[in-house]
C-alpha atoms as a PDB file:
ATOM      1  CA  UNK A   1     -31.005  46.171  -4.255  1.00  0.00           C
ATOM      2  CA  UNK A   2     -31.361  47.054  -7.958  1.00  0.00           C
ATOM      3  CA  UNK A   3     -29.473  45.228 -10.507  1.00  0.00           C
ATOM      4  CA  UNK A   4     -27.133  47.430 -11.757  1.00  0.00           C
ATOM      5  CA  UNK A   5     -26.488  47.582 -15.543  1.00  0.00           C
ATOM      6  CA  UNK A   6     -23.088  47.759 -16.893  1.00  0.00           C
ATOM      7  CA  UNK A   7     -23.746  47.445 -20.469  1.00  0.00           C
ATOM      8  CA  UNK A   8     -27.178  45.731 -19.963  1.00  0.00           C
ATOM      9  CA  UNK A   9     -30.106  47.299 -21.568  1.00  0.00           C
ATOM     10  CA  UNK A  10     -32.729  48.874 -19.087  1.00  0.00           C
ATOM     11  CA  UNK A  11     -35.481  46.351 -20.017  1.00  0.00           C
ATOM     12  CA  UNK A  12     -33.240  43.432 -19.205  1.00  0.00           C
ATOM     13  CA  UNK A  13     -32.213  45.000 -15.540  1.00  0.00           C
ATOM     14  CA  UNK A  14     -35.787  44.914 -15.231  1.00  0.00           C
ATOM     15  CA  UNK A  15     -36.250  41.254 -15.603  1.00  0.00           C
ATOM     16  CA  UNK A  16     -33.197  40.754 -13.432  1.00  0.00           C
ATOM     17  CA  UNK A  17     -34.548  42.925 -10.860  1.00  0.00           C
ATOM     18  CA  UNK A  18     -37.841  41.375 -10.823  1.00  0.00           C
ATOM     19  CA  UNK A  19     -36.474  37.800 -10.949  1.00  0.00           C
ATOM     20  CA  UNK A  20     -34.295  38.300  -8.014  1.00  0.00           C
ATOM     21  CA  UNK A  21     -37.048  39.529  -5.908  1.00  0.00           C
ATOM     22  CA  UNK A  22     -39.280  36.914  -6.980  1.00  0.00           C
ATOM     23  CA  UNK A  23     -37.402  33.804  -6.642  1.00  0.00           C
ATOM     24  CA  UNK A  24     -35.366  32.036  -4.005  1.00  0.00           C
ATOM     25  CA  UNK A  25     -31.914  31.995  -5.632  1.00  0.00           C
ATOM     26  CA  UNK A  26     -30.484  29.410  -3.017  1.00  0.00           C
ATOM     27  CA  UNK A  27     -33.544  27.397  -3.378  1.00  0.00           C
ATOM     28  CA  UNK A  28     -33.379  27.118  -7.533  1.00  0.00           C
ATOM     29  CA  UNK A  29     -29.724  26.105  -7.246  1.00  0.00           C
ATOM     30  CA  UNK A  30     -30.378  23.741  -4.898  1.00  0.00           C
ATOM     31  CA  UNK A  31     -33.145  22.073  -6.420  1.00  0.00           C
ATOM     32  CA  UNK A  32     -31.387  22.213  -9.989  1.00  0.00           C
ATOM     33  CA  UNK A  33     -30.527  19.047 -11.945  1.00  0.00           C
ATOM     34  CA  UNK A  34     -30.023  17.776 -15.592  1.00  0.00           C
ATOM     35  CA  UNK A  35     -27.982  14.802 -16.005  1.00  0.00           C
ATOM     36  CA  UNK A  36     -25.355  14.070 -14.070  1.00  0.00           C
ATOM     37  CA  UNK A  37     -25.726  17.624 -12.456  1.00  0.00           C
ATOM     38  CA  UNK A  38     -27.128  18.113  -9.327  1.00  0.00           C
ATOM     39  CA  UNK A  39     -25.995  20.427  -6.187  1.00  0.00           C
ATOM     40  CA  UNK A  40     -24.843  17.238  -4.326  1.00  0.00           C
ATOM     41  CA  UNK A  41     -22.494  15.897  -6.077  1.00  0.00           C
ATOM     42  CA  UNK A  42     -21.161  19.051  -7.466  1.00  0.00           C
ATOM     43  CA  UNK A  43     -22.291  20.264 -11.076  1.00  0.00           C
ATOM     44  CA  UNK A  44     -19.837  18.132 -12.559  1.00  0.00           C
ATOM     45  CA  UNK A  45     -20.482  18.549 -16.181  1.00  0.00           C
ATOM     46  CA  UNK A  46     -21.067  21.848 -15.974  1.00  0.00           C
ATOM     47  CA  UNK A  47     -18.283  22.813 -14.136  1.00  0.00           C
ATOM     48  CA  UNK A  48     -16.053  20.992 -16.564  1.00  0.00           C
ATOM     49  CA  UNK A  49     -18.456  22.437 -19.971  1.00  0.00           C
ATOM     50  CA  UNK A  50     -17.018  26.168 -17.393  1.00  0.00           C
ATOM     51  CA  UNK A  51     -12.910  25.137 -17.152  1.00  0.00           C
ATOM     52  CA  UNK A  52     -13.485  24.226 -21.178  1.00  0.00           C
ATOM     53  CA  UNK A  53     -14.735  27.419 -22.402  1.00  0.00           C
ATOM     54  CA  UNK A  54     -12.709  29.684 -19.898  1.00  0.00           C
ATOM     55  CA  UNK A  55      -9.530  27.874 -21.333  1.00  0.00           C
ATOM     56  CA  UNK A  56     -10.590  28.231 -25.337  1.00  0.00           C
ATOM     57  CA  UNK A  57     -11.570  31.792 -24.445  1.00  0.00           C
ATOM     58  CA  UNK A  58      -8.075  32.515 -23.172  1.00  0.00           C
ATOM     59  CA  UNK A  59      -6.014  30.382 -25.675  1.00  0.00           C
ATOM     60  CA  UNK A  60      -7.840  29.357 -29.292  1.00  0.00           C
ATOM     61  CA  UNK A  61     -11.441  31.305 -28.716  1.00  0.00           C
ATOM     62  CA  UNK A  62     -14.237  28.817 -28.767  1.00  0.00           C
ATOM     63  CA  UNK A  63     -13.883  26.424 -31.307  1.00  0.00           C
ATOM     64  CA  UNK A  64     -16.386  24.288 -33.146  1.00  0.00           C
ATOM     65  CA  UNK A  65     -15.556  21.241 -30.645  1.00  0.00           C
ATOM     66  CA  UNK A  66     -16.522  23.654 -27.757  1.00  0.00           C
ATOM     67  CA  UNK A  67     -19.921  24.371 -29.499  1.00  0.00           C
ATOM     68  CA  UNK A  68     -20.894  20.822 -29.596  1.00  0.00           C
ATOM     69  CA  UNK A  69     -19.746  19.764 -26.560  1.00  0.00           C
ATOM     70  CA  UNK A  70     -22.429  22.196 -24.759  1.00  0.00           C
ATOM     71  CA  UNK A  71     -25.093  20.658 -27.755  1.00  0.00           C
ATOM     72  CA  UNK A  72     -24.469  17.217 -26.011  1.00  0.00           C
ATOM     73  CA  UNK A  73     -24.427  18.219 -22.707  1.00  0.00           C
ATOM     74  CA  UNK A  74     -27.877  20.346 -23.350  1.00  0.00           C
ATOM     75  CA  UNK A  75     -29.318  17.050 -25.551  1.00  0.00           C
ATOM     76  CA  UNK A  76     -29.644  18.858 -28.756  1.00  0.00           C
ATOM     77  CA  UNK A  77     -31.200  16.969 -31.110  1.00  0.00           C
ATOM     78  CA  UNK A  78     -29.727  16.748 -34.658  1.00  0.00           C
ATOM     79  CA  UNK A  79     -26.183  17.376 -32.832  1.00  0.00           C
ATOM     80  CA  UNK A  80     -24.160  16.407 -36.285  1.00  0.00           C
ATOM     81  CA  UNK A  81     -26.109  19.149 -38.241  1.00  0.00           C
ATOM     82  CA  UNK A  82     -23.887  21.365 -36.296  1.00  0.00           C
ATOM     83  CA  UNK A  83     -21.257  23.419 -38.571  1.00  0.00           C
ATOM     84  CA  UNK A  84     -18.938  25.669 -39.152  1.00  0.00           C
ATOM     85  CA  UNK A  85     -15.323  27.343 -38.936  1.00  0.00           C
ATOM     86  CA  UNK A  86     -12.692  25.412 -36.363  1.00  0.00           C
ATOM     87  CA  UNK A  87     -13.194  29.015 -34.277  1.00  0.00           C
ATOM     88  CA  UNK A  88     -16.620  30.242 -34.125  1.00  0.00           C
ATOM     89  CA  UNK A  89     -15.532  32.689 -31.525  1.00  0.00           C
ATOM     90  CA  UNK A  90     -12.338  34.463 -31.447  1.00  0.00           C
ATOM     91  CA  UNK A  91     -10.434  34.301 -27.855  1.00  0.00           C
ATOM     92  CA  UNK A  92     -11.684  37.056 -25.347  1.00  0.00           C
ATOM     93  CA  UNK A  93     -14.585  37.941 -26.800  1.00  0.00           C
ATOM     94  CA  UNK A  94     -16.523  36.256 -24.172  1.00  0.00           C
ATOM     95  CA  UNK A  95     -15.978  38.737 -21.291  1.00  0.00           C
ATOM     96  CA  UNK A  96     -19.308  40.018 -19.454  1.00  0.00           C
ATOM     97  CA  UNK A  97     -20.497  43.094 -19.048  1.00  0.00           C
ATOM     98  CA  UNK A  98     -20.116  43.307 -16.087  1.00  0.00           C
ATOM     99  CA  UNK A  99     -16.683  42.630 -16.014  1.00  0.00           C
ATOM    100  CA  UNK A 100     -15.395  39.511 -15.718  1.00  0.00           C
ATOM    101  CA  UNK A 101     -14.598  36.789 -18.390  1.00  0.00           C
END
């Protein structure tokens, strides 16, 4: 089945498209793991990076905090070169286009 764009240009449905058809979805997210993150004990850090966001996107927008939380949970180096206003994002400007937020 395609990938259908809603708001996504052509060439990226493309990639989608040929990524889904080349690669075992279930597999990859099985296998996956950085950190404390694996699929057997349950993505922890990422889920909790997920409730973080979602809840700044509804209430503040993402803030500066939220930014460097996801630079220390992706092991950015030079993490306190990171900058900027106390909202870097106002709230619901993170919603997909696809539809959801």
């Amino acid at each position: 089945m395609p990938f259908e764009s809603q708001g996504l240009s052509q060439e990226l449905c493309n990639k989608l498209d040929a990524f889904i058809q080349s690669d075992n979805m279930p597999s990859l997210y099985k296998s996956y793991s950085w950190g404390n993150d694996t699929h057997q004990n349950g993505f922890p850090d990422i889920v909790r990076l997920e409730r973080q966001l979602q809840n700044s996107e509804k209430s503040t927008g993402i803030t500066l905090n939220d930014a460097k939380d996801v630079a220390q949970w992706g092991g950015l180096r030079n993490q306190k070169q990171i900058s900027g206003n106390a909202v870097v994002l106002p709230n619901n400007t993170l919603i997909s286009p696809c539809g959801g937020s």
